[in-house]
N, C-alpha and C. Protein backbone atom coordinates (compact mmCIF):
# COMPACT_ATOMS: atom_id res chain seq x y z
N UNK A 1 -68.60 -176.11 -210.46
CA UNK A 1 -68.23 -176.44 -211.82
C UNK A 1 -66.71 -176.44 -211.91
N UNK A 2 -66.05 -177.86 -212.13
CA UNK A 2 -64.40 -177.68 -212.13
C UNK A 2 -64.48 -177.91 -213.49
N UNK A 3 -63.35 -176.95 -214.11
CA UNK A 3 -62.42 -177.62 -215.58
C UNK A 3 -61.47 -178.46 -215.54
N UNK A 4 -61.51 -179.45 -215.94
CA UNK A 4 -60.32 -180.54 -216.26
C UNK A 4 -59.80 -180.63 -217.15
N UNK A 5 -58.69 -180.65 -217.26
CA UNK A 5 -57.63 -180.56 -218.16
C UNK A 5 -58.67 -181.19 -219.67
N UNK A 6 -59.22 -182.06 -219.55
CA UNK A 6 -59.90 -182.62 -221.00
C UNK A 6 -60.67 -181.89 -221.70
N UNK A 7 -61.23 -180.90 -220.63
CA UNK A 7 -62.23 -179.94 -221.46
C UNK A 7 -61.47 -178.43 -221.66
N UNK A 8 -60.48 -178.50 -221.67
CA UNK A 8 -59.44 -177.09 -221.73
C UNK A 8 -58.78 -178.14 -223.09
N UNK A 9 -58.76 -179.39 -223.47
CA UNK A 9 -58.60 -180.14 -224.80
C UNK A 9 -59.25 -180.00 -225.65
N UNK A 10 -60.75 -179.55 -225.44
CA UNK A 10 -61.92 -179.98 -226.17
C UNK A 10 -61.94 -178.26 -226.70
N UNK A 11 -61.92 -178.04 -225.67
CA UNK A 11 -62.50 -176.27 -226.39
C UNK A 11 -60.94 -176.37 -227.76
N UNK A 12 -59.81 -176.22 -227.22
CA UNK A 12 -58.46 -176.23 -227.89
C UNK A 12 -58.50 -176.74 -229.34
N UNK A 13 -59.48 -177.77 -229.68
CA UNK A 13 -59.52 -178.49 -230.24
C UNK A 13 -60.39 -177.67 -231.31
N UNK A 14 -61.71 -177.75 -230.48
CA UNK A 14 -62.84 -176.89 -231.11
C UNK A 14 -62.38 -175.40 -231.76
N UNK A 15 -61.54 -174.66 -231.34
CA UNK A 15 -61.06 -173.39 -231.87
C UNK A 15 -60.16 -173.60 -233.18
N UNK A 16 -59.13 -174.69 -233.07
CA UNK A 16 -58.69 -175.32 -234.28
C UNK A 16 -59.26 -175.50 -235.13
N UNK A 17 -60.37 -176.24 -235.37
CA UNK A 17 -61.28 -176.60 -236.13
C UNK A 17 -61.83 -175.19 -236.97
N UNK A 18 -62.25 -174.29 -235.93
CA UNK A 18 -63.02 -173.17 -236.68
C UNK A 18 -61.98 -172.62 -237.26
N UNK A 19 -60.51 -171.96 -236.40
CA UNK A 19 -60.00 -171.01 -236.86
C UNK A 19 -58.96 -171.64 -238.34
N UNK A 20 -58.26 -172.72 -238.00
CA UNK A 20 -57.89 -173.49 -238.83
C UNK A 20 -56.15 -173.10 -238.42
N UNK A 21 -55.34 -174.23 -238.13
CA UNK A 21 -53.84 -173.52 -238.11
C UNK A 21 -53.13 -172.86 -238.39
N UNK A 22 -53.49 -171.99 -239.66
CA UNK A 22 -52.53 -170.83 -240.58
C UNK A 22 -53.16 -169.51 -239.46
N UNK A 23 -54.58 -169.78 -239.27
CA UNK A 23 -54.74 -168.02 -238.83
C UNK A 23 -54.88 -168.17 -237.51
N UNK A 24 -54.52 -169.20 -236.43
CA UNK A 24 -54.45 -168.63 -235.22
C UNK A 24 -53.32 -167.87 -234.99
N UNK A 25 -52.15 -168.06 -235.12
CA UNK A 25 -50.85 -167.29 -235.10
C UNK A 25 -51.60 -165.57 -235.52
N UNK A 26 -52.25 -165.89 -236.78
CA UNK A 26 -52.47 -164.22 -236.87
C UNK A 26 -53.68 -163.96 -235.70
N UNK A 27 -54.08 -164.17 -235.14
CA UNK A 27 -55.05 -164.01 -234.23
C UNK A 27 -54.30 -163.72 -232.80
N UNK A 28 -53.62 -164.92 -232.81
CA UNK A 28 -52.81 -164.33 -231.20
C UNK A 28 -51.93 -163.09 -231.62
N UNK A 29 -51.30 -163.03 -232.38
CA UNK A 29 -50.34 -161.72 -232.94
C UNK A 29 -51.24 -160.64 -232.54
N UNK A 30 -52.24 -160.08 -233.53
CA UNK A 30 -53.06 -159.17 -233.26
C UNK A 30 -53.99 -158.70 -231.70
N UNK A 31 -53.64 -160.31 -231.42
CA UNK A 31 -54.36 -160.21 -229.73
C UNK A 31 -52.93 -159.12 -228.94
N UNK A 32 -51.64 -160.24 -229.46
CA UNK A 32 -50.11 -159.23 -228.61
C UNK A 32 -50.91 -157.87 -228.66
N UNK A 33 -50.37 -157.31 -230.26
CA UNK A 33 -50.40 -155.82 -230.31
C UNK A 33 -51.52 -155.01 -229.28
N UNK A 34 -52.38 -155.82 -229.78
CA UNK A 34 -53.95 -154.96 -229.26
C UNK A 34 -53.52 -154.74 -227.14
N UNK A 35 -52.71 -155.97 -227.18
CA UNK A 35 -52.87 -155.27 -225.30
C UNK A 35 -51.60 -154.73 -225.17
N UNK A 36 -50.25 -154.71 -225.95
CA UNK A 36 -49.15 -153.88 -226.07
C UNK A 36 -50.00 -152.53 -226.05
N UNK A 37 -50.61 -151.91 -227.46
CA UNK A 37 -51.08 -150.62 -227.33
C UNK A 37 -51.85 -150.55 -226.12
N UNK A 38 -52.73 -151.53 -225.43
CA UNK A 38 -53.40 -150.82 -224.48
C UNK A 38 -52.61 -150.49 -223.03
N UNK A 39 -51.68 -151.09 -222.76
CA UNK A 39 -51.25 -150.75 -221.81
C UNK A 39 -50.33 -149.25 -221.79
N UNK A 40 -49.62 -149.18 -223.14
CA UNK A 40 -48.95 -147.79 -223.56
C UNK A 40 -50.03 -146.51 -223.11
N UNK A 41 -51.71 -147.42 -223.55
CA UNK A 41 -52.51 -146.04 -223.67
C UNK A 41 -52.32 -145.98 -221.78
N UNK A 42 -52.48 -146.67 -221.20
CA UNK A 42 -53.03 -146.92 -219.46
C UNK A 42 -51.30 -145.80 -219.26
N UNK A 43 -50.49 -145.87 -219.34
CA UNK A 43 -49.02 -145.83 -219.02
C UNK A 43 -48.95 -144.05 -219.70
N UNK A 44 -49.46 -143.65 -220.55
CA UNK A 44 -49.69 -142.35 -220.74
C UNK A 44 -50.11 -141.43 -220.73
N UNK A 45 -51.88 -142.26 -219.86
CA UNK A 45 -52.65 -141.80 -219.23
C UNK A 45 -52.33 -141.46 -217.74
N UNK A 46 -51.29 -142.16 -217.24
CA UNK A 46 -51.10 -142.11 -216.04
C UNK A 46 -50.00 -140.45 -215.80
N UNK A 47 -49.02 -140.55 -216.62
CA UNK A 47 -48.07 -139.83 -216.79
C UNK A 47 -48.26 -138.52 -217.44
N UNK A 48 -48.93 -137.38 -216.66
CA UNK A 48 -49.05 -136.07 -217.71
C UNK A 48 -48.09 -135.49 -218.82
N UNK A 49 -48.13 -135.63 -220.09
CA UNK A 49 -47.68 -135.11 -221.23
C UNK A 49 -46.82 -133.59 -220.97
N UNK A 50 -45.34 -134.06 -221.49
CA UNK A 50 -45.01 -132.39 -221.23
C UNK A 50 -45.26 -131.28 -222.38
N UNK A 51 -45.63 -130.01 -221.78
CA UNK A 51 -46.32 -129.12 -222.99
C UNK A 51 -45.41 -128.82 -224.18
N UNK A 52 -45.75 -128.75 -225.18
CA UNK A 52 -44.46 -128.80 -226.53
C UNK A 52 -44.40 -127.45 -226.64
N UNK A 53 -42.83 -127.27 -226.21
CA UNK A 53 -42.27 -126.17 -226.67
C UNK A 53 -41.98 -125.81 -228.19
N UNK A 54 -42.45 -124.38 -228.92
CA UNK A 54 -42.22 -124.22 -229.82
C UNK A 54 -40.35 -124.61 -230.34
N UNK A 55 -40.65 -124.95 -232.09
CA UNK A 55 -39.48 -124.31 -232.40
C UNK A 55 -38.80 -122.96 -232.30
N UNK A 56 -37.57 -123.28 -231.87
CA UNK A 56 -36.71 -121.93 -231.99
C UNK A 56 -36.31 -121.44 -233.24
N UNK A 57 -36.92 -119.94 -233.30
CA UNK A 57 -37.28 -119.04 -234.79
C UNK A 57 -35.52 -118.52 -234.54
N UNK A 58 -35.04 -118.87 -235.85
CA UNK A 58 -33.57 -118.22 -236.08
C UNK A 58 -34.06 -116.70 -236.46
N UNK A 59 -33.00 -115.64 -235.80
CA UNK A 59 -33.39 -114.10 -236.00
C UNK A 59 -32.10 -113.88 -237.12
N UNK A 60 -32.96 -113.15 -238.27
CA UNK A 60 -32.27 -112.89 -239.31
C UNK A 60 -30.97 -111.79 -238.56
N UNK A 61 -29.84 -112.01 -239.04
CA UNK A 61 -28.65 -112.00 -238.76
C UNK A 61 -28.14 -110.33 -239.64
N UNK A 62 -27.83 -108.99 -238.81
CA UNK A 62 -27.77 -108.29 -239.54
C UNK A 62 -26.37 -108.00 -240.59
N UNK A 63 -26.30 -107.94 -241.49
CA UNK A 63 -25.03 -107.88 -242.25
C UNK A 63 -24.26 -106.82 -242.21
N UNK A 64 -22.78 -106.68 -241.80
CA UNK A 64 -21.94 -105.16 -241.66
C UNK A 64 -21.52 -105.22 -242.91
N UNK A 65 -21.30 -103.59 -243.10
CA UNK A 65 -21.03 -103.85 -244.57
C UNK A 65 -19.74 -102.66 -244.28
């Protein structure tokens, strides 16, 4: 089964039709984000998280009198 360029036209064509020109842009956009976040998730999964050090508690300061 080869694809030829005419039927990589036809589907192109056919998706136009359904999606209509205003909302493919929002469709590929949302496609970006969706594999931006997934690769962040793959990339943070890979990389162990360093453990969060508490804030440093200021020690009340004694007053000379």
């Amino acid at each position: 089964m080869d694809i030829s360029p005419m039927h990589i036209l036809l589907v192109l064509l056919v998706i136009l039709v359904l999606f209509g020109g205003k909302k493919i842009p929002e469709v590929m956009r949302g496609l970006g984000q969706g594999v931006k976040e997934f690769k962040e998730g793959m990339r943070s999964s890979e990389t162990p998280a360093a453990p969060a050090q508490p804030p440093a508690q200021s020690q009340p300061t004694e007053e000379k009198k």
